[in-house]
C-alpha atoms as a PDB file:
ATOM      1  CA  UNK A   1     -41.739  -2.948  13.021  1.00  0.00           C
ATOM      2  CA  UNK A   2     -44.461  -0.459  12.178  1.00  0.00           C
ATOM      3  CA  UNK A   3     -44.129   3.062  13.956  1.00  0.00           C
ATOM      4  CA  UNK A   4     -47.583   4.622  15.622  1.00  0.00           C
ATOM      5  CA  UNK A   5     -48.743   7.885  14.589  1.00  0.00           C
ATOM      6  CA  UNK A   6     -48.035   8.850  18.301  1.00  0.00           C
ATOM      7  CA  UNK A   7     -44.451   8.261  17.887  1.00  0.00           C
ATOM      8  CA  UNK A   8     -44.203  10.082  14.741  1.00  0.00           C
ATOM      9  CA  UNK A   9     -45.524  13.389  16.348  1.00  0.00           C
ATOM     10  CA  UNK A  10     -43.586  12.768  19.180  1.00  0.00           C
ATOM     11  CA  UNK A  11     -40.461  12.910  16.844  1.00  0.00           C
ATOM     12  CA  UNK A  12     -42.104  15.652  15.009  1.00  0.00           C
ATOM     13  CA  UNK A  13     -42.604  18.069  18.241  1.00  0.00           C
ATOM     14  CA  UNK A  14     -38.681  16.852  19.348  1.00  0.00           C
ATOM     15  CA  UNK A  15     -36.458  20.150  19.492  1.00  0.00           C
ATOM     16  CA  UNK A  16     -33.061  19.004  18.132  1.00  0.00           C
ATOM     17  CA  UNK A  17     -31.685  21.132  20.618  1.00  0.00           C
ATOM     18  CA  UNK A  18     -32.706  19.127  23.160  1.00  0.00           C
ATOM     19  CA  UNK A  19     -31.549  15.575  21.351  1.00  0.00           C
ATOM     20  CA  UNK A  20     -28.092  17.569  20.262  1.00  0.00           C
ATOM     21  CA  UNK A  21     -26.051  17.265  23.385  1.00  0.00           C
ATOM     22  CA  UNK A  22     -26.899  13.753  23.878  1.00  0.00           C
ATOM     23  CA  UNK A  23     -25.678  13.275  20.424  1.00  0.00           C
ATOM     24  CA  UNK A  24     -22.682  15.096  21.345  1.00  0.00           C
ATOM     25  CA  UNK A  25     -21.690  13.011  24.714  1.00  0.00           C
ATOM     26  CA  UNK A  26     -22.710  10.091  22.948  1.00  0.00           C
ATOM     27  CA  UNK A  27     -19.991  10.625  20.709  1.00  0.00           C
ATOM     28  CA  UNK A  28     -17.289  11.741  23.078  1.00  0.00           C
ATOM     29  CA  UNK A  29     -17.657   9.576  25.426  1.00  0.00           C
ATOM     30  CA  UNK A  30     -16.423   7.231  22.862  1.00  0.00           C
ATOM     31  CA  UNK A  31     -13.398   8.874  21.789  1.00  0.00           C
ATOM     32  CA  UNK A  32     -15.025  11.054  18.562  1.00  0.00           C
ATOM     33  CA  UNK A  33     -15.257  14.688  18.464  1.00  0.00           C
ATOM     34  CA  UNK A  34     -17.792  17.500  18.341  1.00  0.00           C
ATOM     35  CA  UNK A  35     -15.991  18.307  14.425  1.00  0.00           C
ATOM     36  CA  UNK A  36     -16.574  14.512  13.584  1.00  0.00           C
ATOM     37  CA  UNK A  37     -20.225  14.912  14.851  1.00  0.00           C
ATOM     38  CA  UNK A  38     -20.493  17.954  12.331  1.00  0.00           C
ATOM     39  CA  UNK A  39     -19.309  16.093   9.932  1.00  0.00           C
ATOM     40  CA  UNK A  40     -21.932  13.685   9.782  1.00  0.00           C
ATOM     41  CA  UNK A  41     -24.705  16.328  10.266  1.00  0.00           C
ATOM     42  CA  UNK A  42     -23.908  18.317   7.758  1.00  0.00           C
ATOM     43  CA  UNK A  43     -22.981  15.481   5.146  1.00  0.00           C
ATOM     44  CA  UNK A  44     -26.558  14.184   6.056  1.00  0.00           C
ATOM     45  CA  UNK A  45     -28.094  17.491   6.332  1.00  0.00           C
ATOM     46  CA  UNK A  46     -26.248  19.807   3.992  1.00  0.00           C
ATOM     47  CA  UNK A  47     -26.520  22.199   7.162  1.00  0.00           C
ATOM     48  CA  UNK A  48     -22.718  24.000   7.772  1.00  0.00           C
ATOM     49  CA  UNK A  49     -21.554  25.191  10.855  1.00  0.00           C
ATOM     50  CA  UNK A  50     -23.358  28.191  11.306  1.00  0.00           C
ATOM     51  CA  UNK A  51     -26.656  27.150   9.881  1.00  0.00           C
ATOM     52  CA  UNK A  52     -26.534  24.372  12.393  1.00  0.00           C
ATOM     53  CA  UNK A  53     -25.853  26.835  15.449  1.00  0.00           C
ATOM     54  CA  UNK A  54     -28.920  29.169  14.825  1.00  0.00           C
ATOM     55  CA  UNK A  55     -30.798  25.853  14.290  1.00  0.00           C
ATOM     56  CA  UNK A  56     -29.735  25.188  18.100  1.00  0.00           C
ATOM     57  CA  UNK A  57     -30.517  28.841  18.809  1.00  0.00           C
ATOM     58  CA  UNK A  58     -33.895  29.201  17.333  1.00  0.00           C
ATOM     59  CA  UNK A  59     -34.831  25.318  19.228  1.00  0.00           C
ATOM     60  CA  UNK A  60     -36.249  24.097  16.095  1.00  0.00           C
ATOM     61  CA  UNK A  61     -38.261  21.101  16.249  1.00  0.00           C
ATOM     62  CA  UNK A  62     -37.358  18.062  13.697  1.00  0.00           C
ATOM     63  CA  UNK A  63     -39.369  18.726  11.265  1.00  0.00           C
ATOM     64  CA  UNK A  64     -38.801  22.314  10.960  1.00  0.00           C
ATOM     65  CA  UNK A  65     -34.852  20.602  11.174  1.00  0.00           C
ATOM     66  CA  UNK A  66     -35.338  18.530   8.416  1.00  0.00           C
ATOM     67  CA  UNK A  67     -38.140  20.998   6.173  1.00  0.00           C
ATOM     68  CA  UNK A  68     -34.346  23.102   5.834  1.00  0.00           C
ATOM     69  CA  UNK A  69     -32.469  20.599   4.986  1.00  0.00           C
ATOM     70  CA  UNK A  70     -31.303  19.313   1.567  1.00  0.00           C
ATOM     71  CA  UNK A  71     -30.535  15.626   2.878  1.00  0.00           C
ATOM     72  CA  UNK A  72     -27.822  13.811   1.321  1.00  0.00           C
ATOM     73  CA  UNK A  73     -28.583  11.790  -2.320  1.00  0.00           C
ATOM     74  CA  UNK A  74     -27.141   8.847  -0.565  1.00  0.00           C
ATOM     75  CA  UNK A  75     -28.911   8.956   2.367  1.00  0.00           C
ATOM     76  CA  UNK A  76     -31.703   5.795   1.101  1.00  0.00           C
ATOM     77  CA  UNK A  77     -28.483   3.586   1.623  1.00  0.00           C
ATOM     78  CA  UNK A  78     -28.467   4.335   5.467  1.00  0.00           C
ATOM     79  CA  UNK A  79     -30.193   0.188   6.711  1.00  0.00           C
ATOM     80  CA  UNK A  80     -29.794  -1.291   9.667  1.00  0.00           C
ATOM     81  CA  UNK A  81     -31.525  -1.312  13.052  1.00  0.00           C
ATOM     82  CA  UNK A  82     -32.269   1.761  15.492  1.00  0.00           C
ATOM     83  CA  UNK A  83     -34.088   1.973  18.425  1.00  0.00           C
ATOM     84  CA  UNK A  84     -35.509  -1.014  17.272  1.00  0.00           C
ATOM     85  CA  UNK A  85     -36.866   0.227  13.881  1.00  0.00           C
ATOM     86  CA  UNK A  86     -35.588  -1.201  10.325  1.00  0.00           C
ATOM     87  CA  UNK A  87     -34.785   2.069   8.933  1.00  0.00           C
ATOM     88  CA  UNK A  88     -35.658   1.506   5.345  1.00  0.00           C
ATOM     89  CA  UNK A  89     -39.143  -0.142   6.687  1.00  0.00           C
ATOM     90  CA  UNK A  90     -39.890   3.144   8.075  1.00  0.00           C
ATOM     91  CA  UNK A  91     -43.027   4.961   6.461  1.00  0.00           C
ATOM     92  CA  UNK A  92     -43.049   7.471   7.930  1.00  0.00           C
ATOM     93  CA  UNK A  93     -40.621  10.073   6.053  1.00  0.00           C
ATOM     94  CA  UNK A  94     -39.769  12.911   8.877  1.00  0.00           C
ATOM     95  CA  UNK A  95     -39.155   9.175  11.464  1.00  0.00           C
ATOM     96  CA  UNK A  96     -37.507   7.900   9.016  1.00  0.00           C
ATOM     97  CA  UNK A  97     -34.589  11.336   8.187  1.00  0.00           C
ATOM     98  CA  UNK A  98     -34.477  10.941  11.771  1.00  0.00           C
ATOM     99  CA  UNK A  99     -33.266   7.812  12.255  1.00  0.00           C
ATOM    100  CA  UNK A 100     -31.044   7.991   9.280  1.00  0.00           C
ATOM    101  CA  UNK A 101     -29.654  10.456  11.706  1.00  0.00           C
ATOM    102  CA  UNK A 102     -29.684   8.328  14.775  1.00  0.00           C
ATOM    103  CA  UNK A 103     -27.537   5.657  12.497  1.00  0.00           C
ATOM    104  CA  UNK A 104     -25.168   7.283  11.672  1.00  0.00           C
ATOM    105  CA  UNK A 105     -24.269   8.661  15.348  1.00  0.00           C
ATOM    106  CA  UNK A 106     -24.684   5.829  16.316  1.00  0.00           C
ATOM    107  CA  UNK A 107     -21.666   4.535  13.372  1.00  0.00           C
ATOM    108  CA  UNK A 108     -19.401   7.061  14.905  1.00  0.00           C
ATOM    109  CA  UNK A 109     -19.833   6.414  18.361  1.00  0.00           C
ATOM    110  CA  UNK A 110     -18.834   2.861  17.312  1.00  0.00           C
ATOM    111  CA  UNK A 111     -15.660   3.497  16.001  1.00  0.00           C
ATOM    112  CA  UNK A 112     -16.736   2.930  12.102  1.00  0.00           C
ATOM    113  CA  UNK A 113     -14.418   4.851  10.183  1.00  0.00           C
ATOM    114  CA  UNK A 114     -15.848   8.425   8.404  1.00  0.00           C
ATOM    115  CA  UNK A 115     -15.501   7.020   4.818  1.00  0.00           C
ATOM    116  CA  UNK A 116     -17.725   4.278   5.885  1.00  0.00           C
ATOM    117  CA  UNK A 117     -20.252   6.429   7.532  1.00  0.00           C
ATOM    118  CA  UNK A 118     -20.099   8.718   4.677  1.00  0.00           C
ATOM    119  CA  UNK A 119     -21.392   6.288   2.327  1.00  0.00           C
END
């Protein structure tokens, strides 16, 4: 499945402010924590703790998000499905960081254990 260039801004112009607490209740609501969601941000992102709070603050949108981030080397071995997009047939690189993010919330909310998440 092919994304549109409508889409892409769309993710583009996203605040992850706006997308974090629905990461965050995602994840609770299924028994994880806010420390596990961190976790996975910042092994994804390189972002720590603090970085990630003025990130909030400042309401950056994803691509400013992902323009600061170092992403993991790993990262290329997040496949699977999401929102119905095949991540690694995503062209589209800032869609693509973005659903590698997506993924792997979506791991934790599911119970997969960290080391597997953590590739």
């Amino acid at each position: 499945m092919k994304t549109t260039p409508e889409h892409d801004a769309r993710i583009a112009k996203m605040t992850f402010a706006s997308v974090y607490p629905h990461y965050l209740k995602k994840v609770e609501t299924k028994g994880r924590t806010k420390e596990e969601l961190h976790q996975v941000i910042t092994w994804l992102t390189g972002f720590e703790e603090q970085q990630l709070a003025q990130l909030i603050t400042d309401k950056v949108t994803f691509a400013t998000f992902f323009d600061k981030a170092t992403l993991h080397p790993h990262a290329d071995q997040i496949k699977g499905v999401i929102c119905g997009y095949r991540i690694e047939e995503i062209e589209n690189p800032l869609t693509r960081k973005t659903r590698y993010l997506d993924k792997l919330i979506d791991e934790l909310a599911k119970g997969k254990k960290m080391d597997k998440i953590l590739r």
